[in-house]
N, C-alpha and C. Protein backbone atom coordinates (compact mmCIF):
# COMPACT_ATOMS: atom_id res chain seq x y z
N UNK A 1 0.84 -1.19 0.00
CA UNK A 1 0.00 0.00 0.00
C UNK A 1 0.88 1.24 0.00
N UNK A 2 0.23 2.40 -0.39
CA UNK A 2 1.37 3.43 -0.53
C UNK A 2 0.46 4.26 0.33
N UNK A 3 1.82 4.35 1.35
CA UNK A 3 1.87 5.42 2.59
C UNK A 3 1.47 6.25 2.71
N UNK A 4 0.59 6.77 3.75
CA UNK A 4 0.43 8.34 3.69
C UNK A 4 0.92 9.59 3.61
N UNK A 5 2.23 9.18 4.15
CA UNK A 5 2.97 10.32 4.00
C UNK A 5 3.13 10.64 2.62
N UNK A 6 3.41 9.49 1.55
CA UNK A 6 3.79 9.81 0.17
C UNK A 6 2.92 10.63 -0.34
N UNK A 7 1.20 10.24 -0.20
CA UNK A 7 0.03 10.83 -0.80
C UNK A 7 -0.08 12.09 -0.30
N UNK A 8 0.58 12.63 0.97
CA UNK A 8 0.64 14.01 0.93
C UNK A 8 1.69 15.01 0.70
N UNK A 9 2.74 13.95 0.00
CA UNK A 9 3.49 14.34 -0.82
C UNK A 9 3.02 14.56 -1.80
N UNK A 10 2.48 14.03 -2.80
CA UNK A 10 2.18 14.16 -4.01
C UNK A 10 1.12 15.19 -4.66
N UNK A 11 0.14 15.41 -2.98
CA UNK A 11 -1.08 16.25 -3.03
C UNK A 11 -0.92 17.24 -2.04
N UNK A 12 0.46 17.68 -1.77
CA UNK A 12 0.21 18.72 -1.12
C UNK A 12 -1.26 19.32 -0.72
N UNK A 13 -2.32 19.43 -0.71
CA UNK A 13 -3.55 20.00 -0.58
C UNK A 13 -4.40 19.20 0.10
N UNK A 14 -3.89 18.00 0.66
CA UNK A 14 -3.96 17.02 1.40
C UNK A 14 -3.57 17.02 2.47
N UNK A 15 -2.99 17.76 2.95
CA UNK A 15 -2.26 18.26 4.06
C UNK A 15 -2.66 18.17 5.53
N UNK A 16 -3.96 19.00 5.19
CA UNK A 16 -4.57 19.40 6.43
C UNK A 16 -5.94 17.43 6.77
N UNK A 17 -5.62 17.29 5.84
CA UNK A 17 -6.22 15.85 5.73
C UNK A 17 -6.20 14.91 7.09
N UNK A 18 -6.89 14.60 7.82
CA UNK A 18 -6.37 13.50 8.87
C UNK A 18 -5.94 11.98 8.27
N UNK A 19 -5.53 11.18 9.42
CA UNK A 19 -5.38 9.84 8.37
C UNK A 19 -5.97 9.03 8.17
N UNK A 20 -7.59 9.20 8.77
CA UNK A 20 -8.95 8.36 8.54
C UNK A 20 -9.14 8.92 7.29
N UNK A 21 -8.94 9.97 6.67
CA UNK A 21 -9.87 10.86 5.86
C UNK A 21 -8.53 10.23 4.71
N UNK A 22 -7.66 10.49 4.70
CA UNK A 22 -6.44 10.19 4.28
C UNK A 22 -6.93 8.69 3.59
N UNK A 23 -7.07 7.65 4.53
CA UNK A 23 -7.02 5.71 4.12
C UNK A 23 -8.21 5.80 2.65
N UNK A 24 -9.30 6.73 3.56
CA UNK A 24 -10.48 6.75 2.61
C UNK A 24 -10.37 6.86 1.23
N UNK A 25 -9.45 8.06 0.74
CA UNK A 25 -9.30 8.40 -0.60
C UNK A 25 -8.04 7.29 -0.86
N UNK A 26 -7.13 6.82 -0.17
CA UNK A 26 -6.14 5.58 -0.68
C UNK A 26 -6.95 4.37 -1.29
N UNK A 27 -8.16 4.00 -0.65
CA UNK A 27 -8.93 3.08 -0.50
C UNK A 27 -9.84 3.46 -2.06
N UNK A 28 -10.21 4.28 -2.24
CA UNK A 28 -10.80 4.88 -3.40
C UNK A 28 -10.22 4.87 -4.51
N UNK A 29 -8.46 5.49 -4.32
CA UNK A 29 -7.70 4.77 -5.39
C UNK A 29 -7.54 3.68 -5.86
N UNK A 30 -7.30 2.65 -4.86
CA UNK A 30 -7.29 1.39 -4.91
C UNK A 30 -8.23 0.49 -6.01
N UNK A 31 -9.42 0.80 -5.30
CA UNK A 31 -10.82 0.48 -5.81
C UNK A 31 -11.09 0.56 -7.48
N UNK A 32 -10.62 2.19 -7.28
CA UNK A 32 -10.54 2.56 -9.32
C UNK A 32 -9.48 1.91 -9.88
N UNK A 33 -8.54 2.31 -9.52
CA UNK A 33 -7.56 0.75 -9.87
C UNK A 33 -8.34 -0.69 -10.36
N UNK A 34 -8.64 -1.14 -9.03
CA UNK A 34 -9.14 -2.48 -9.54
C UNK A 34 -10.21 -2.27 -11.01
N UNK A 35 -11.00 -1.45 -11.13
CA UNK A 35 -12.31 -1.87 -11.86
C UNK A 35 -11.54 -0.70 -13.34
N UNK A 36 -10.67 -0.14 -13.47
CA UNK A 36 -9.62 -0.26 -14.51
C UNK A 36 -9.01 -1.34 -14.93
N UNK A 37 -9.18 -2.21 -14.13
CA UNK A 37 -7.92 -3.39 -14.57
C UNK A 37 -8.86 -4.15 -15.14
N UNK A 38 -9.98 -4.92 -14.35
CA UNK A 38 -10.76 -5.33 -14.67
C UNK A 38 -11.61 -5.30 -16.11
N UNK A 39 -11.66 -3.63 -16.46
CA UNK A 39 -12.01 -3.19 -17.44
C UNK A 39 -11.26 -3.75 -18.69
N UNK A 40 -9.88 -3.37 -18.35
CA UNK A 40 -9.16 -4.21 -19.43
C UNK A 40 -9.16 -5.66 -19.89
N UNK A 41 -8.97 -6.38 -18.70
CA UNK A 41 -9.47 -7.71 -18.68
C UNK A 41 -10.54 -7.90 -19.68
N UNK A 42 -11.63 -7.11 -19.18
CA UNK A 42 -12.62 -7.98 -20.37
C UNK A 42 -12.87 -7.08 -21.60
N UNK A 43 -12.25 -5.91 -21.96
CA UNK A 43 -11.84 -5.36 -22.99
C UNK A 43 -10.48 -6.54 -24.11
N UNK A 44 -9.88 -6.84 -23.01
CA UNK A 44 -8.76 -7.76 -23.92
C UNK A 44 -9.11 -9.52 -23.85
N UNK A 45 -9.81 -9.75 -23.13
CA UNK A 45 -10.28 -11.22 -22.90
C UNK A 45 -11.78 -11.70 -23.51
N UNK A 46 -12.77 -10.72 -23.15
CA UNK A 46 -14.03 -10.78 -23.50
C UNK A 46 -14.41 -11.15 -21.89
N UNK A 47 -14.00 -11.14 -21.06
CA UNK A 47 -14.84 -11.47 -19.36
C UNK A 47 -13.50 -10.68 -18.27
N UNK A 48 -14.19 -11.31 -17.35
CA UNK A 48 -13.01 -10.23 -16.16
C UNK A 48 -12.37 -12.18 -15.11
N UNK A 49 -12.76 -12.78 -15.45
CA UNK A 49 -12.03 -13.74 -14.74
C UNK A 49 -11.11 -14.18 -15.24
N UNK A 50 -9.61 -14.05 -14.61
CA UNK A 50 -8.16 -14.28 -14.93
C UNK A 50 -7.82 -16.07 -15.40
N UNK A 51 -8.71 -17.05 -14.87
CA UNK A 51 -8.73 -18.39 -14.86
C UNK A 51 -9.54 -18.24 -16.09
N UNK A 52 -10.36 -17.82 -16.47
CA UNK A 52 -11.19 -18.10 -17.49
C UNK A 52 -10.67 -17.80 -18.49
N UNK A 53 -9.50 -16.46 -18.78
CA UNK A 53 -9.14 -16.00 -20.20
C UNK A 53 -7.95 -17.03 -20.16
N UNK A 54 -7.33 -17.78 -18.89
CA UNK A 54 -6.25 -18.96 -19.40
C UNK A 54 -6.70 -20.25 -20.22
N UNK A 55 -7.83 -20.15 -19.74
CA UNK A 55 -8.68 -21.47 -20.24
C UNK A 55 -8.78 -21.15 -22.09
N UNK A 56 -9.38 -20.08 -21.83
CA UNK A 56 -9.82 -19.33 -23.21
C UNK A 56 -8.42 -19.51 -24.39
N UNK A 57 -7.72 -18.66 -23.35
CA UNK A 57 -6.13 -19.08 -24.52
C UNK A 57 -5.67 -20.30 -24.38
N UNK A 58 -5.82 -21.21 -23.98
CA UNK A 58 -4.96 -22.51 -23.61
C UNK A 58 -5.86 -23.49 -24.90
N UNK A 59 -7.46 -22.96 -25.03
CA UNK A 59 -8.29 -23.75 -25.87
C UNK A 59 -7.78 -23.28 -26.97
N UNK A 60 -7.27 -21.70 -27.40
CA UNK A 60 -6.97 -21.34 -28.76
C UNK A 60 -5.65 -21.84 -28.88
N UNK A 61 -4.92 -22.37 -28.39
CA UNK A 61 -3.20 -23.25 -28.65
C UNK A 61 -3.11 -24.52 -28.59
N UNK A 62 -4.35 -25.04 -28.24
CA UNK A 62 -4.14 -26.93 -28.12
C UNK A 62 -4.38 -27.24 -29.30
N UNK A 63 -3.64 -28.16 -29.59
CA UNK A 63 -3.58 -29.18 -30.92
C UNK A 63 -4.12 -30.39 -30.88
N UNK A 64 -4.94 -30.20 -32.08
CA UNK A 64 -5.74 -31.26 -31.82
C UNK A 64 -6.19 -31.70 -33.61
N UNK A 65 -6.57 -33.17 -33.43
CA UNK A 65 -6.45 -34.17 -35.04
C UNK A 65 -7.78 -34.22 -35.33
């Protein structure tokens, strides 16, 4: 996780911020993070489950007679 101190490094304007108020918006980053990633996932996979797009590619590389 990235520290608080860093995030009020970076946001100076954050400053006066406590560090409940502080976790909240880390936690928020976090969050958009995930459902960015996710996004990609099923932008580049067609679904968001990581086991499922192995399956998916593992079916498009098997050889078969």
């Amino acid at each position: 996780m990235i520290n608080l101190d860093i995030l009020r490094r970076i946001d100076p304007e954050t400053a006066h911020l406590d560090d409940v108020e502080l976790e909240k918006i880390r936690l928020s980053f976090y969050e958009f993070g995930q459902l960015m990633f996710e996004d990609w996932q099923e932008q580049k996979f067609g679904f968001k489950n990581p086991i499922g797009s192995l399956t998916k590619l593992a079916n498009e590389h098997s050889i078969e007679q």
